[in-house]
Protein backbone atom coordinates (compact mmCIF):
# COMPACT_ATOMS: atom_id res chain seq x y z
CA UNK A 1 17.64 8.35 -12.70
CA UNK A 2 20.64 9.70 -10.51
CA UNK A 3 20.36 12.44 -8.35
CA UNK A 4 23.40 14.67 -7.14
CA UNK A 5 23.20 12.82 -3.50
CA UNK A 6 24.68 9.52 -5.53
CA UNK A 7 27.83 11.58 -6.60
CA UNK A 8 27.91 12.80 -3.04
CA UNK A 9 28.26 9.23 -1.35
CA UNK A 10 30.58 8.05 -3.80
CA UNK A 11 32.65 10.83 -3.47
CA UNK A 12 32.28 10.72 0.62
CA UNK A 13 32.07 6.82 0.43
CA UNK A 14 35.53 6.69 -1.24
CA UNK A 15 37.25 9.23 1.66
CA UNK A 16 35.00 8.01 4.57
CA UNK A 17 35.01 4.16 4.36
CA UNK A 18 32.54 3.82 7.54
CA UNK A 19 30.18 6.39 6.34
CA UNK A 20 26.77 4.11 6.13
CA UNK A 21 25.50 5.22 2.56
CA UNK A 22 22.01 4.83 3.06
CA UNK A 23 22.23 6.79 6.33
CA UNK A 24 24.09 9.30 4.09
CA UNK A 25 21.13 9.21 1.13
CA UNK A 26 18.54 9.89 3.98
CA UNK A 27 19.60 12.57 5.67
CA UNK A 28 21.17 14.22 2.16
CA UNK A 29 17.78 14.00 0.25
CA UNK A 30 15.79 15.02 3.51
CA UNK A 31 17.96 18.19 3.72
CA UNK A 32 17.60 18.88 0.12
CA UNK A 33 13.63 18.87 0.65
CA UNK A 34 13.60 20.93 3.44
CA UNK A 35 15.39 23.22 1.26
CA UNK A 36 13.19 23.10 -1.66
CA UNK A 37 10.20 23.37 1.02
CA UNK A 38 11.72 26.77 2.77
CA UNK A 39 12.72 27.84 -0.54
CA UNK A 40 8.75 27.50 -1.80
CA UNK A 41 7.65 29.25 0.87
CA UNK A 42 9.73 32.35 1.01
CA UNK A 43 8.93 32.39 -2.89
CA UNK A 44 5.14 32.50 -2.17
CA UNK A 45 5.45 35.06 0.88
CA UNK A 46 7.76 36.82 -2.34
CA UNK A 47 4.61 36.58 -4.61
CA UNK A 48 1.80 37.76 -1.83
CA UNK A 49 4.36 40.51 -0.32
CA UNK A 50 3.89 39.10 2.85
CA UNK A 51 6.85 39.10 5.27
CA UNK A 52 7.37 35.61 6.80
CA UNK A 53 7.38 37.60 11.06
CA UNK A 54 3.33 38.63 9.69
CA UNK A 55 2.79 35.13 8.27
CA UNK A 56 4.35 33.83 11.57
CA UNK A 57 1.90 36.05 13.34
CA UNK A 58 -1.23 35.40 11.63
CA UNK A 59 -0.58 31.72 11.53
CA UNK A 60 -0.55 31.75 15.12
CA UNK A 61 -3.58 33.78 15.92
CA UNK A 62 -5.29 31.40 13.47
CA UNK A 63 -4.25 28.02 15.12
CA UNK A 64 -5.53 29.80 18.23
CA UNK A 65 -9.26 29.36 16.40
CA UNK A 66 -11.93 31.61 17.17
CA UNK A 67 -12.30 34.35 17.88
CA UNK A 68 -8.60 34.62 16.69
CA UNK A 69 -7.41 36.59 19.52
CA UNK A 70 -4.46 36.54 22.04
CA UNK A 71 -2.88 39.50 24.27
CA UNK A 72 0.47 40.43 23.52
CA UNK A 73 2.16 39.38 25.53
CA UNK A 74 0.75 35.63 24.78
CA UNK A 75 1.52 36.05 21.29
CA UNK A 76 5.32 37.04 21.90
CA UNK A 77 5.78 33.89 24.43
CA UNK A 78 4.08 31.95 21.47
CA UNK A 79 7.00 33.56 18.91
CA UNK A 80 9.59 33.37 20.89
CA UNK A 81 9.97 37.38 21.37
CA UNK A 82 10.17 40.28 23.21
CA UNK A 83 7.29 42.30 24.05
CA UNK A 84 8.88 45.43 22.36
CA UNK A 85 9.92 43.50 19.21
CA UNK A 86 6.51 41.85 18.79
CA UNK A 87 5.07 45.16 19.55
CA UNK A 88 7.19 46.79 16.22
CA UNK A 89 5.68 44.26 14.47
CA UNK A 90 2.49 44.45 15.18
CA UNK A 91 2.39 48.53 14.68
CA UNK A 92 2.80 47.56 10.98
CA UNK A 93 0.35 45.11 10.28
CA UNK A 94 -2.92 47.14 12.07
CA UNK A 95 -1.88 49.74 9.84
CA UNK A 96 -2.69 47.21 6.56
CA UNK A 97 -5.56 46.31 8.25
CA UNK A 98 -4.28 42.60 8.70
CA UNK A 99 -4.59 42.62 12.98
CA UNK A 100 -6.17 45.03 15.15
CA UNK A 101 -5.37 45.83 18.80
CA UNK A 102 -8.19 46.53 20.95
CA UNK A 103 -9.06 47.01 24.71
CA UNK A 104 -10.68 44.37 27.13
CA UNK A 105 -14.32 45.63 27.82
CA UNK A 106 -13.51 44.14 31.17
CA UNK A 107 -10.25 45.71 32.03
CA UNK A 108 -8.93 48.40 30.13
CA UNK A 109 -5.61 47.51 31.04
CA UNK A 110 -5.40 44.35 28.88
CA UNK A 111 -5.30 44.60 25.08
CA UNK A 112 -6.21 41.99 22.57
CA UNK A 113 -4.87 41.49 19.36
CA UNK A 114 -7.28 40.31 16.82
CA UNK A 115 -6.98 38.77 12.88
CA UNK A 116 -9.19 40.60 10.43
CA UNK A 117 -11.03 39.66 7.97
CA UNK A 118 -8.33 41.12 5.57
CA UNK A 119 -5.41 38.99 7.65
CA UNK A 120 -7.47 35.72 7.54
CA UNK A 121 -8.06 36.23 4.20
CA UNK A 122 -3.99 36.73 3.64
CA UNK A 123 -3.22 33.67 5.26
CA UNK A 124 -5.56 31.31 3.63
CA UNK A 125 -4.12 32.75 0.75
CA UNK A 126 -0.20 31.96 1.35
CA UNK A 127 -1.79 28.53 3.48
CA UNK A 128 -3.38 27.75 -0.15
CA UNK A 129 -0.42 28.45 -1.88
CA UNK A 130 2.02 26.60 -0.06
CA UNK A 131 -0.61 23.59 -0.04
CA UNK A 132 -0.12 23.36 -3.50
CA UNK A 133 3.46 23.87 -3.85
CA UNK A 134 4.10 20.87 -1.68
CA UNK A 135 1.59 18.65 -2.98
CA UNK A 136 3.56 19.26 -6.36
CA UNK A 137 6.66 17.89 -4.76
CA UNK A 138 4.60 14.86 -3.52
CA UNK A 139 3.32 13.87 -6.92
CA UNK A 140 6.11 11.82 -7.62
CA UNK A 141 4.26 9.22 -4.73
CA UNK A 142 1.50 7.22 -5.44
CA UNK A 143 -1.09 7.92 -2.50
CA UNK A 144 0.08 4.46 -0.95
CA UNK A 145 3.64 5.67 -0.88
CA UNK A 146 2.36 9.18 0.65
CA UNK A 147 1.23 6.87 3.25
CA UNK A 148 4.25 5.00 4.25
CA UNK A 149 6.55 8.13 3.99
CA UNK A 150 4.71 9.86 6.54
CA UNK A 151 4.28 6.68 8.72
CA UNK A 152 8.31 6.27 8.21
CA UNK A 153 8.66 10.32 8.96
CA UNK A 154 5.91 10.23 11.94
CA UNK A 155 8.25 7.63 13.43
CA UNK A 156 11.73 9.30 12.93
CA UNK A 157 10.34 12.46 14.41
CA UNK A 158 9.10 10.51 17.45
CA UNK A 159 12.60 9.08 17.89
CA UNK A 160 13.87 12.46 17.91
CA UNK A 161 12.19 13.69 20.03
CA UNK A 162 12.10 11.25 22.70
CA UNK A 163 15.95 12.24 22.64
């Protein structure tokens, strides 16, 4: 069965005679996947109502493990923003019950923001979701070939990033 990345290197192959076509078909059909991958996501955060900044947020409180906690300061350096903009985001999502903030017992100058119950629950839900959306794209692979393509993508990403 053809896929639209054939037409693409012919096309390409014809007006670019050094263009390696199987370089080409990699790159093409990984782009198109990361597509269809984004795309499922943002569908899913469409479905739940949850903005992707408060799935970033309570994804990263979560990796942090128990008890789910991090000032705010940590959390912005962890998201790459500002303490004000992290702090507009954060208003937000105490007031649906998804975070709290809370004082240090220990120094009342220190605040911790903490996942609730309700926010764990919210991202084990969209973490659930998005499980199964991508294991539907993978079950075109036999488990053996789930193997090698992440043994193949483990090693590209290495190269990458030893760049």
């Amino acid at each position: 069965m053809k896929d639209d990345v054939e037409q693409h290197i012919g096309i390409w192959g014809r007006e670019l005679p050094w263009l390696d076509p199987v370089k080409e078909a990699i790159f093409m059909r990984l782009s198109i996947l990361a597509r269809h991958t984004q795309q499922l996501r943002r569908d899913t955060l469409a479905e739940d109502g949850l903005p992707h900044w408060q799935y970033k947020i309570l994804m990263k409180l979560r990796r942090l493990g128990p008890p789910y906690a991090a000032s705010p300061s940590e959390l912005a350096d962890a998201l790459g923003l500002t303490r004000g903009a992290l702090s507009a985001r954060l208003a937000p999502m105490e007031e649906a019950g998804l975070i709290t903030r809370a004082g240090d017992t220990t120094d009342r100058r220190r605040v911790h923001v903490r996942l609730t119950e309700a926010g764990s629950a919210a991202f084990e839900q969209q973490a659930g979701r998005e499980d199964h959306g991508e294991a539907a794209l993978l079950e075109a692979l036999t488990a053996d070939e789930r193997l090698v393509l992440a043994d193949l993508l483990h090693r590209l990403v290495l190269a990458a990033e030893e760049r």
